[in-house]
C-alpha atoms as a PDB file:
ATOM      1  CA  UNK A   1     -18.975 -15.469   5.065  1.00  0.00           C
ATOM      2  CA  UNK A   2     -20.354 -18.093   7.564  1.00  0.00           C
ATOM      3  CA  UNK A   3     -21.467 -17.164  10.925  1.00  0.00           C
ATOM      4  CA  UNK A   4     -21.444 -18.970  14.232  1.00  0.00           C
ATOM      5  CA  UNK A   5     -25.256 -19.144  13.765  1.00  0.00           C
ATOM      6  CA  UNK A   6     -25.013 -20.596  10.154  1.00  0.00           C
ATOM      7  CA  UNK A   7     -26.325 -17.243   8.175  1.00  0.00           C
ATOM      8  CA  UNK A   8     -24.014 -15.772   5.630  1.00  0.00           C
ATOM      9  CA  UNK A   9     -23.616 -12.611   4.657  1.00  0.00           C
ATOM     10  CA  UNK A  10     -23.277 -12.128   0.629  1.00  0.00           C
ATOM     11  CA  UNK A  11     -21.760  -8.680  -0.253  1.00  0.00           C
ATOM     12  CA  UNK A  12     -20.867  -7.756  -4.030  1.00  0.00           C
ATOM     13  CA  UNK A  13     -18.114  -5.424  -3.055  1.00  0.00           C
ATOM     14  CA  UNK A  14     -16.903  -3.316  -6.809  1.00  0.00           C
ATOM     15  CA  UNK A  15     -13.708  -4.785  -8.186  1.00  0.00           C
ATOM     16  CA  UNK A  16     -12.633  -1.168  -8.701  1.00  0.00           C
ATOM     17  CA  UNK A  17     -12.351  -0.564  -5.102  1.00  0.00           C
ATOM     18  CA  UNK A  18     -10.910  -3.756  -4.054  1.00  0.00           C
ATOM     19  CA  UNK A  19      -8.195  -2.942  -5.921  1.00  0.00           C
ATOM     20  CA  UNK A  20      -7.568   0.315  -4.692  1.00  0.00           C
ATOM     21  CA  UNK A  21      -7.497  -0.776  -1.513  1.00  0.00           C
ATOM     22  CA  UNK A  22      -5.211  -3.386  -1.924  1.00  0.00           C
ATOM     23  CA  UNK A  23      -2.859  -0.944  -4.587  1.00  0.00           C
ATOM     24  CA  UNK A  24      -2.857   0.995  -1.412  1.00  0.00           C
ATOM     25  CA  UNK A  25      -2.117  -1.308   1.408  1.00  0.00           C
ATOM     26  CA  UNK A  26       0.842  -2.406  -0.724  1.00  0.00           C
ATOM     27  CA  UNK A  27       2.324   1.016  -0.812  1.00  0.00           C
ATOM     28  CA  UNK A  28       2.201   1.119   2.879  1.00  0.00           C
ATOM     29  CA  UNK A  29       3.609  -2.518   3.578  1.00  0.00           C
ATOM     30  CA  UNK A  30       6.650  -1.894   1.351  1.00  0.00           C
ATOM     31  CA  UNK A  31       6.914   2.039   2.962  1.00  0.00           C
ATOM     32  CA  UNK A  32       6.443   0.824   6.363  1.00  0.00           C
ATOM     33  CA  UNK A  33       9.369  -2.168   5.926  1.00  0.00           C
ATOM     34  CA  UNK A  34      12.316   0.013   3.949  1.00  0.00           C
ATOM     35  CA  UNK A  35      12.443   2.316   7.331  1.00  0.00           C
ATOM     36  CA  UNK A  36      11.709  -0.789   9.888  1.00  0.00           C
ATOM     37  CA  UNK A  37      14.945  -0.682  10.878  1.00  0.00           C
ATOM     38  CA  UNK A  38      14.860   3.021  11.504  1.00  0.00           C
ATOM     39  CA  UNK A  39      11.794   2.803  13.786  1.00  0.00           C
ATOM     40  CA  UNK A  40      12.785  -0.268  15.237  1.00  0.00           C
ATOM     41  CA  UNK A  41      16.243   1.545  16.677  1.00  0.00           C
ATOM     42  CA  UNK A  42      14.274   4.245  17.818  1.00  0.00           C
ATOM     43  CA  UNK A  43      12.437   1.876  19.758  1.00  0.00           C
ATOM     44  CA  UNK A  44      15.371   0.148  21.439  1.00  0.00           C
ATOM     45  CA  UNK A  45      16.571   3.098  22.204  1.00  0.00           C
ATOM     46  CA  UNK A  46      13.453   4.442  23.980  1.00  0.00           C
ATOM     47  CA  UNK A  47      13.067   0.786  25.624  1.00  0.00           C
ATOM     48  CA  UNK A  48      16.723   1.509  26.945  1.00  0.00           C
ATOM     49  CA  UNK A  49      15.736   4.842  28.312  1.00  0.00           C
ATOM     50  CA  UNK A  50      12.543   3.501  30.080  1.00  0.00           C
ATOM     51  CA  UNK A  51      14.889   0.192  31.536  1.00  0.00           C
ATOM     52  CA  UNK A  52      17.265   3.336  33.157  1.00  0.00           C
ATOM     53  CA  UNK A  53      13.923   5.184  34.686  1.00  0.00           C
ATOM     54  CA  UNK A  54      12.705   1.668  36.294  1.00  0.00           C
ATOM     55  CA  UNK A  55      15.955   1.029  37.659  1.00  0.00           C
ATOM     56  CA  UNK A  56      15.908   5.034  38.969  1.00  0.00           C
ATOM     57  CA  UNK A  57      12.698   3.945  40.356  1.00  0.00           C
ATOM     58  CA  UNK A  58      13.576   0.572  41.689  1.00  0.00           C
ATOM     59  CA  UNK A  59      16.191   2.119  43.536  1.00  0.00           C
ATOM     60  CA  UNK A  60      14.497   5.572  45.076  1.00  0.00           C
ATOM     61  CA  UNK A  61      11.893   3.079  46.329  1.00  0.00           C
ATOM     62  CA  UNK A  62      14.090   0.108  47.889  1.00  0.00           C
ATOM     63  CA  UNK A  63      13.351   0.602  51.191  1.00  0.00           C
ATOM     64  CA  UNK A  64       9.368  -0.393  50.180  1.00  0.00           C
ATOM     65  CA  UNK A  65      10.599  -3.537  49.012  1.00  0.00           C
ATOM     66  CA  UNK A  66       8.348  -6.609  49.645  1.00  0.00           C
ATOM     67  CA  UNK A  67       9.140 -10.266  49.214  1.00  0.00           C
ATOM     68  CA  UNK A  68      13.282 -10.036  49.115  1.00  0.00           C
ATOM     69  CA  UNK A  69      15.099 -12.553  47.083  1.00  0.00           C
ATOM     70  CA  UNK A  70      19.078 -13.352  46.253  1.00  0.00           C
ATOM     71  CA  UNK A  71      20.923 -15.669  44.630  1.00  0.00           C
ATOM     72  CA  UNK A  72      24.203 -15.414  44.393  1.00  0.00           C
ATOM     73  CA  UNK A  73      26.451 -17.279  41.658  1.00  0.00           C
ATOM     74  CA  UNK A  74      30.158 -17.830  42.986  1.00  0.00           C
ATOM     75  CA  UNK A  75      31.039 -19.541  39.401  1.00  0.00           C
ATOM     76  CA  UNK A  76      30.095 -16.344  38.019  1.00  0.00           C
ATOM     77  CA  UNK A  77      30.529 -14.004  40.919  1.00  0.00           C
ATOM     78  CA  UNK A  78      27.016 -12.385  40.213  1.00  0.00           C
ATOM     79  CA  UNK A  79      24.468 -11.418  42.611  1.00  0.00           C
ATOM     80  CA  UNK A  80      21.044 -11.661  41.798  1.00  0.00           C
ATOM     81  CA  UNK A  81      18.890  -9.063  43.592  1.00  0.00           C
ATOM     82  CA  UNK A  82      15.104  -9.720  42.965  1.00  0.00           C
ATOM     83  CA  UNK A  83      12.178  -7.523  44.877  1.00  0.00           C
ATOM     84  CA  UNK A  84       8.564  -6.634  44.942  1.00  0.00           C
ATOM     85  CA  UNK A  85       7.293  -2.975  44.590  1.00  0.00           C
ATOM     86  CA  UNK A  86       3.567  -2.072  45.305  1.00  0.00           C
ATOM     87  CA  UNK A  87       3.116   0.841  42.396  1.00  0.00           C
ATOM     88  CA  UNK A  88       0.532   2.625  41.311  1.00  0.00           C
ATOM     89  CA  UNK A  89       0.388   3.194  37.320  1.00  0.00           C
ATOM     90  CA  UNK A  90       0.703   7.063  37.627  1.00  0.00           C
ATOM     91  CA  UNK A  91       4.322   6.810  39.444  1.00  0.00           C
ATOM     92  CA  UNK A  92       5.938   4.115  37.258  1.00  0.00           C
ATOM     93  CA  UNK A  93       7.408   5.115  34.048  1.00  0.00           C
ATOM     94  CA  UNK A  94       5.292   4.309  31.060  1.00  0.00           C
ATOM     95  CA  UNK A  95       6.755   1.571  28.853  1.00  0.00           C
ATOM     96  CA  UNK A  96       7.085   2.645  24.889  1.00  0.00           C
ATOM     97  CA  UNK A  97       5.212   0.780  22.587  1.00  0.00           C
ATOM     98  CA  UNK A  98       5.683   0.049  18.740  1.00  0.00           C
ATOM     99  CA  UNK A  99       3.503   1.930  16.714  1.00  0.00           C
ATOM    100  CA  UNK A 100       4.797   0.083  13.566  1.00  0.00           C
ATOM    101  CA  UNK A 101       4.420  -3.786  13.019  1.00  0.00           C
ATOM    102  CA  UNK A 102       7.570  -5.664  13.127  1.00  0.00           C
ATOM    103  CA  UNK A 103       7.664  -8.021   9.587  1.00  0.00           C
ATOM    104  CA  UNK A 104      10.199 -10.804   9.133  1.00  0.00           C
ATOM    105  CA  UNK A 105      12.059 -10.675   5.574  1.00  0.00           C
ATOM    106  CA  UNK A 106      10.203 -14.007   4.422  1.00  0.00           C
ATOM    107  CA  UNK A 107       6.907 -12.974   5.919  1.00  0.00           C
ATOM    108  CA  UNK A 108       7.354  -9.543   3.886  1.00  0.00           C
ATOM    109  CA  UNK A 109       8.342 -11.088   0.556  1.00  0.00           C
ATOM    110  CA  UNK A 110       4.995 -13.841   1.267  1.00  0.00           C
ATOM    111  CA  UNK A 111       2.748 -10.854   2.040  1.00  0.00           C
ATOM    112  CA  UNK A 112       3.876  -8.380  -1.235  1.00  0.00           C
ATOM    113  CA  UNK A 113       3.588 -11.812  -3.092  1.00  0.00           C
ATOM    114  CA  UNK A 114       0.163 -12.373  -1.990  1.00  0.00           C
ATOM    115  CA  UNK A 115      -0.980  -9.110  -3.215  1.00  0.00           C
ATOM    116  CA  UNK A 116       1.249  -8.679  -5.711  1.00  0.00           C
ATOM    117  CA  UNK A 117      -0.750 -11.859  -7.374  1.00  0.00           C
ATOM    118  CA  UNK A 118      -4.255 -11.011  -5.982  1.00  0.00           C
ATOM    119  CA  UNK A 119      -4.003  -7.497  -7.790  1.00  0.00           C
ATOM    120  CA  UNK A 120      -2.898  -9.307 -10.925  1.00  0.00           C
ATOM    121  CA  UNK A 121      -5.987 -11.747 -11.174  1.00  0.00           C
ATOM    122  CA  UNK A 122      -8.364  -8.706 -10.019  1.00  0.00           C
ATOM    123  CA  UNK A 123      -7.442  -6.429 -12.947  1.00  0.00           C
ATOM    124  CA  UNK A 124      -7.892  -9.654 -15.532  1.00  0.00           C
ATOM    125  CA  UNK A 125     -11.517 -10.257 -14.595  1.00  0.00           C
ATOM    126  CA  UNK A 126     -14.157  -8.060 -16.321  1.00  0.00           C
ATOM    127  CA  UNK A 127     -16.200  -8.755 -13.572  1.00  0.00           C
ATOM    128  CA  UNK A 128     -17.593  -5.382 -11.832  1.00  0.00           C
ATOM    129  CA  UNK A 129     -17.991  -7.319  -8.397  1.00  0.00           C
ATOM    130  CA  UNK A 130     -16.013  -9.451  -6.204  1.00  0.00           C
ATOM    131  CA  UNK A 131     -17.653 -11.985  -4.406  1.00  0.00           C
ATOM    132  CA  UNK A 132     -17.705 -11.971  -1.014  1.00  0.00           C
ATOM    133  CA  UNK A 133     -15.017 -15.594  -0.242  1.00  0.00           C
ATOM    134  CA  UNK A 134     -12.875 -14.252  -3.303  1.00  0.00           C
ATOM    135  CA  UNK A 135     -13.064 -11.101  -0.473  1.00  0.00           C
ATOM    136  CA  UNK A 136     -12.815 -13.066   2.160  1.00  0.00           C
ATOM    137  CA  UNK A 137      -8.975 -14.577   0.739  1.00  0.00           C
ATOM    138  CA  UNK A 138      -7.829 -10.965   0.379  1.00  0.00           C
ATOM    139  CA  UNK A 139      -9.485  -9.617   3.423  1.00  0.00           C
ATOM    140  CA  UNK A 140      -6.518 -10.411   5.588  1.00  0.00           C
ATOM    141  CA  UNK A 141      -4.035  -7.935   3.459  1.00  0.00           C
ATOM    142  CA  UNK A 142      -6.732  -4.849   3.689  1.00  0.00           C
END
């Protein structure tokens, strides 16, 4: 593994383990994508809940607005109303995050391949080690 100062670093990491790890990354990519769409409507359904609190918010503090914009579309009938609000982090509702990575289908299929094939050359070899840039390939999935 090169370094920005041009030393390496050469590991012999066991082939036994390598494998295990990357046995058990597997299990969690494929558990972690059959309920993706589970946790992902959770999560649009807490981002709709925190959109509702800033707008509660936006309106209990109107009359602090700074820096007052409209536009207003008569093709449309619409009126834009854009504002500033000074905030501090303890008063504004806290936005959810994703605690789960979102994976496209062909991204999915191209990762399980990856490691689907890596796992299949690693329990060929009769080699106890893996060197460290066969390591450095796989290193990405672990």
């Amino acid at each position: 593994m090169a370094r920005g100062n041009g030393r390496t670093i050469n590991v012999k990491i066991p082939t036994a383990k390598v494998i295990k790890a990357l046995e058990d990354r597997l299990t969690v990519i494929k558990a972690e994508y059959k309920i993706q769409d589970e946790l992902e409507a959770k999560y649009q359904k807490s981002m709709d809940k925190w959109r509702k609190e800033v707008i509660k918010f936006a309106m209990d503090n109107v009359a602090k607005a700074e820096n007052l914009r409209t536009n207003y579309r008569g093709w449309a009938s619409t009126l834009n109303v854009d504002f500033d609000l000074s905030v501090s982090e303890k008063d504004f509702p806290k936005e959810p995050e994703r605690t789960y990575q979102v994976m496209a289908a062909h991204t999915y299929k191209d990762t399980v391949d990856e490691i689907e094939n890596a796992l299949r050359i690693l329990k060929l070899t009769n080699d106890e080690t893996v060197s460290t840039s066969t390591y450095n390939s796989i290193a990405q999935y672990l």
